[in-house]
Protein backbone atom coordinates (compact mmCIF):
# COMPACT_ATOMS: atom_id res chain seq x y z
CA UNK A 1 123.31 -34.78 159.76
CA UNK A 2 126.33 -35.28 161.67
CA UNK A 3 129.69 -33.55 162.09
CA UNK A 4 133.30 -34.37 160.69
CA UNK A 5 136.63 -33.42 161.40
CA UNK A 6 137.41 -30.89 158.26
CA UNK A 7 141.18 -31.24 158.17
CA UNK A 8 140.75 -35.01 158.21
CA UNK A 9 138.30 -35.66 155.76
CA UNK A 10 139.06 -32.73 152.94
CA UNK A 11 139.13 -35.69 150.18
CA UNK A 12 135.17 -36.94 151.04
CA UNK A 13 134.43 -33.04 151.69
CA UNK A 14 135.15 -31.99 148.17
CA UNK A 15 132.25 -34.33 146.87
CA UNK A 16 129.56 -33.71 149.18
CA UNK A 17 127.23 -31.07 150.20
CA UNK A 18 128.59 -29.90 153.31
CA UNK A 19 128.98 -26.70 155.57
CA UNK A 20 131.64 -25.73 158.02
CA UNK A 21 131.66 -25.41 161.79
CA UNK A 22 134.61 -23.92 162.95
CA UNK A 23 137.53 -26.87 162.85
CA UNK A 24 134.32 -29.24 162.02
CA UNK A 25 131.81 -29.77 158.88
CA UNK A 26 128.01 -30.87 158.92
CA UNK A 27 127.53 -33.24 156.62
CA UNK A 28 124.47 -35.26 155.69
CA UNK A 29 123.21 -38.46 155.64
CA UNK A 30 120.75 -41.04 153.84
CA UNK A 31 118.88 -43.26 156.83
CA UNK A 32 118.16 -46.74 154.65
CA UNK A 33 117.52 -48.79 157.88
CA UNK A 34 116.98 -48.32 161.28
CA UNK A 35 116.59 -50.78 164.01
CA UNK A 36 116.72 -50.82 168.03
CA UNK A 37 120.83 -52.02 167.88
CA UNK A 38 121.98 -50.53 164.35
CA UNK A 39 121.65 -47.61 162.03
CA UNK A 40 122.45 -48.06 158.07
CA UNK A 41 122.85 -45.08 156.03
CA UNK A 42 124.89 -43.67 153.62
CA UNK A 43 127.04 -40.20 152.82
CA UNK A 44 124.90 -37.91 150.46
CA UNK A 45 126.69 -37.38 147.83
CA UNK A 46 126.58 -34.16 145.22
CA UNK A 47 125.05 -36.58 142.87
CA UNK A 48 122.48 -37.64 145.21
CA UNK A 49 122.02 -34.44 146.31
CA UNK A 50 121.19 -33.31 142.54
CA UNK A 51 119.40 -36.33 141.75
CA UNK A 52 116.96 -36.01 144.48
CA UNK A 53 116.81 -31.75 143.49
CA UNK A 54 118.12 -30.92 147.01
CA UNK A 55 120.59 -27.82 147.51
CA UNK A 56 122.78 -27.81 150.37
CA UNK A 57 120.51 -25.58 152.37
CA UNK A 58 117.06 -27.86 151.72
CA UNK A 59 119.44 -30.66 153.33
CA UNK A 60 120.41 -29.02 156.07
CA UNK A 61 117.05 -27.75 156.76
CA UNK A 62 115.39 -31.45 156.26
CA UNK A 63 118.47 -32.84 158.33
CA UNK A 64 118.01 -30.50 161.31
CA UNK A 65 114.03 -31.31 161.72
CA UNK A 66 114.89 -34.96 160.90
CA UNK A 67 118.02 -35.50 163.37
CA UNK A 68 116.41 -34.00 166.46
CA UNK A 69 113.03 -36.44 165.68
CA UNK A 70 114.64 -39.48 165.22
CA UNK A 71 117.63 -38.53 167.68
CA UNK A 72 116.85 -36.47 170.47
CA UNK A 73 119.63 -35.56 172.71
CA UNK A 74 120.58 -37.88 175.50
CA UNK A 75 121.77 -36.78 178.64
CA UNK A 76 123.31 -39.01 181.21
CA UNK A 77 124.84 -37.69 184.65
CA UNK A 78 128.35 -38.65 184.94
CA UNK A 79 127.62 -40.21 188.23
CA UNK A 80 125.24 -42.49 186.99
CA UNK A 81 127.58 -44.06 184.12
CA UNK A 82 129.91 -45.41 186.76
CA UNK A 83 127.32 -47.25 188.78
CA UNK A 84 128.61 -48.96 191.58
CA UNK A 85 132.14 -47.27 191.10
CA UNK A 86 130.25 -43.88 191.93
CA UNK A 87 128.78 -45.22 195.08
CA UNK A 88 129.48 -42.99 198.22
CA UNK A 89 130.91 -40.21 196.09
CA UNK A 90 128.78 -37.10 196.10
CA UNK A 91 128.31 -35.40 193.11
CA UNK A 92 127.85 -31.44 193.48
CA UNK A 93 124.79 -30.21 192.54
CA UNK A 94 126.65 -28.18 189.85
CA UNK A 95 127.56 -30.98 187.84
CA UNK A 96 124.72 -32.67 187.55
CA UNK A 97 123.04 -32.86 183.98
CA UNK A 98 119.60 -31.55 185.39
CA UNK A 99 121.56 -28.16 186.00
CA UNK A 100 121.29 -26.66 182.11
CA UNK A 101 121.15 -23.28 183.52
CA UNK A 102 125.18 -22.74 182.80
CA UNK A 103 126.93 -22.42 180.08
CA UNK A 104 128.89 -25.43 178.94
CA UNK A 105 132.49 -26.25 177.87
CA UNK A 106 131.91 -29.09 175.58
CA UNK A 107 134.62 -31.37 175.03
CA UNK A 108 134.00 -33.64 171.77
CA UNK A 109 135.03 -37.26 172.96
CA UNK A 110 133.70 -39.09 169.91
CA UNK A 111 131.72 -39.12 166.60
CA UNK A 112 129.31 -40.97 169.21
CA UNK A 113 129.21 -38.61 172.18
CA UNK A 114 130.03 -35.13 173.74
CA UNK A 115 131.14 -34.39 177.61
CA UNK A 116 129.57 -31.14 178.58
CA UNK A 117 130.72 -29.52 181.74
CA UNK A 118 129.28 -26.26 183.42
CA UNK A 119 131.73 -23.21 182.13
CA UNK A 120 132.26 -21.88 185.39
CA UNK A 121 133.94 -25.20 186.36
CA UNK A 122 136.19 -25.51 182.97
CA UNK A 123 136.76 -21.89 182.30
CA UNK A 124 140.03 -21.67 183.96
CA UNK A 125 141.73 -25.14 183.22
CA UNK A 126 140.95 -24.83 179.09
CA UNK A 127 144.54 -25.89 178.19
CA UNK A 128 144.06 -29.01 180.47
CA UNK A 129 141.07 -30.20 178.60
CA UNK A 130 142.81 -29.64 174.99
CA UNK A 131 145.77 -31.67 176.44
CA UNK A 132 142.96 -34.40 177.96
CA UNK A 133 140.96 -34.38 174.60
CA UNK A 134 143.86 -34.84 172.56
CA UNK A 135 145.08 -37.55 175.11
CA UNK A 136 142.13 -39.45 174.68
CA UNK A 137 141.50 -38.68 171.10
CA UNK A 138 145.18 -40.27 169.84
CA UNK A 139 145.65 -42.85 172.48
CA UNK A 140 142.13 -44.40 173.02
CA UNK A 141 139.74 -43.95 169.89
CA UNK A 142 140.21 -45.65 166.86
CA UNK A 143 141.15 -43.33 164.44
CA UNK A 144 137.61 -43.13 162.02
CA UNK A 145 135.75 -42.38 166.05
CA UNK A 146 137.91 -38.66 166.56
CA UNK A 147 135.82 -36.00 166.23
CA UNK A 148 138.49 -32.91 167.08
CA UNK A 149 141.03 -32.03 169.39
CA UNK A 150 139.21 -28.29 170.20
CA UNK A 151 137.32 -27.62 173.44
CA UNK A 152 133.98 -25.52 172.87
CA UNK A 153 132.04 -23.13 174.23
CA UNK A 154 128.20 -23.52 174.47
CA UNK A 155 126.62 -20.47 175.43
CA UNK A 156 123.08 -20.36 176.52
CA UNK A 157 121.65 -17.54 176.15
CA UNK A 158 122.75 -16.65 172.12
CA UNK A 159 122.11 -20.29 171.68
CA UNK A 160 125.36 -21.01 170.31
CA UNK A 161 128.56 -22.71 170.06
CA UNK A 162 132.15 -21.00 169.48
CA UNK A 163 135.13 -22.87 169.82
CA UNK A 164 136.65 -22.65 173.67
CA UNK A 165 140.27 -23.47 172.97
CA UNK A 166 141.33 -24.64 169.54
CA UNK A 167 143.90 -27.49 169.04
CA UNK A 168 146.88 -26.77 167.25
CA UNK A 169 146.74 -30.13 166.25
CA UNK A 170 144.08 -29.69 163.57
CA UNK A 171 144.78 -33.27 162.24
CA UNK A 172 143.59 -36.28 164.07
CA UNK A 173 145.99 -38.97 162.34
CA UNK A 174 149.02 -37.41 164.13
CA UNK A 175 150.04 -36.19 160.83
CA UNK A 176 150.86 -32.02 159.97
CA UNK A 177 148.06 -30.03 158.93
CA UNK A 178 148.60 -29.21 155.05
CA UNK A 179 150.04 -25.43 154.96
CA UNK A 180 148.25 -23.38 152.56
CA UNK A 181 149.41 -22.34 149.46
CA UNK A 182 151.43 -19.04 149.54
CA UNK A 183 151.45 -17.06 145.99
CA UNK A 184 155.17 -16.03 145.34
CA UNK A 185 154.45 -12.07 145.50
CA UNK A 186 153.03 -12.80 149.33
CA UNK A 187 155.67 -14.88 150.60
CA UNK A 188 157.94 -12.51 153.33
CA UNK A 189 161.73 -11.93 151.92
């Protein structure tokens, strides 16, 4: 499985099996070939998906058991990415990946990777990360490597994840958000 950007993708979202999470959407994926350097897979379509007799909720089932045996999560201490840069900088014991006991603030910085940081430390500065995300997101990543400009909340003991601090910018081309339809008799006068 892997997660989308809803507002961005709506056309590839009508023909597949999918399922929403919050501004995001799971959806699911066909592993052809898979080598130390490269994945190849494809989109499961709703024809594939009815060819091979699978409903939406078989996938995600199948997907979940599948994703977290052939990719387990990866953690990597901040510190540690910036090898020699990070040299003779101390880094508190409460940032440090090994400390899972917090709950996290999870800021989305690609389709390839998450930053987590302990809640207690993001908490308070949630409209600085949306800015930083968003930052990143439109000047740094190529456009198809955006995941969402939302900040989430990871909490540990419901074992779930609600969104932190959602974007306004639910787009990740730059472009407005479609408005939705309003039938005449709604519409204020």
């Amino acid at each position: 499985m892997c997660l989308i950007n809803t507002e961005q993708n709506k056309g590839l979202l009508a023909g597949v099996p999918n399922r929403e999470f919050h501004d995001l959407s799971v959806i699911y994926r066909w592993v052809v070939e898979s080598t130390p350097n490269a994945v190849g897979s494809i989109i499961v379509s709703d024809r594939i998906a009815e060819e091979i007799g699978m409903t939406e909720k078989e996938l995600f089932r199948c997907a979940v058991e599948n994703t977290r045996r052939m990719y387990p999560v990866s953690l990597t201490c901040m510190g540690s990415m910036f090898g020699g840069i990070s040299e003779g900088i101390e880094i508190p014991q409460e940032i440090r990946a090994e400390k899972l006991g917090d709950d996290l603030v999870i800021l989305p910085s690609s389709i390839h990777e998450v930053i987590a940081i302990p809640a207690e430390m993001a908490e308070k500065n949630l409209t600085h990360l949306i800015e930083m995300v968003h930052e990143v997101n439109m000047g740094q990543l190529k456009l198809e490597e955006r995941l969402s400009n939302s900040v989430y909340h990871y909490d540990r003991n419901a074992r779930t994840v609600i969104l932190a601090a959602e974007s306004p910018e639910k787009r990740l081309d730059g472009k407005p958000a479609e408005l939705p339809l309003v039938p005449e008799e709604n519409r204020a006068r």
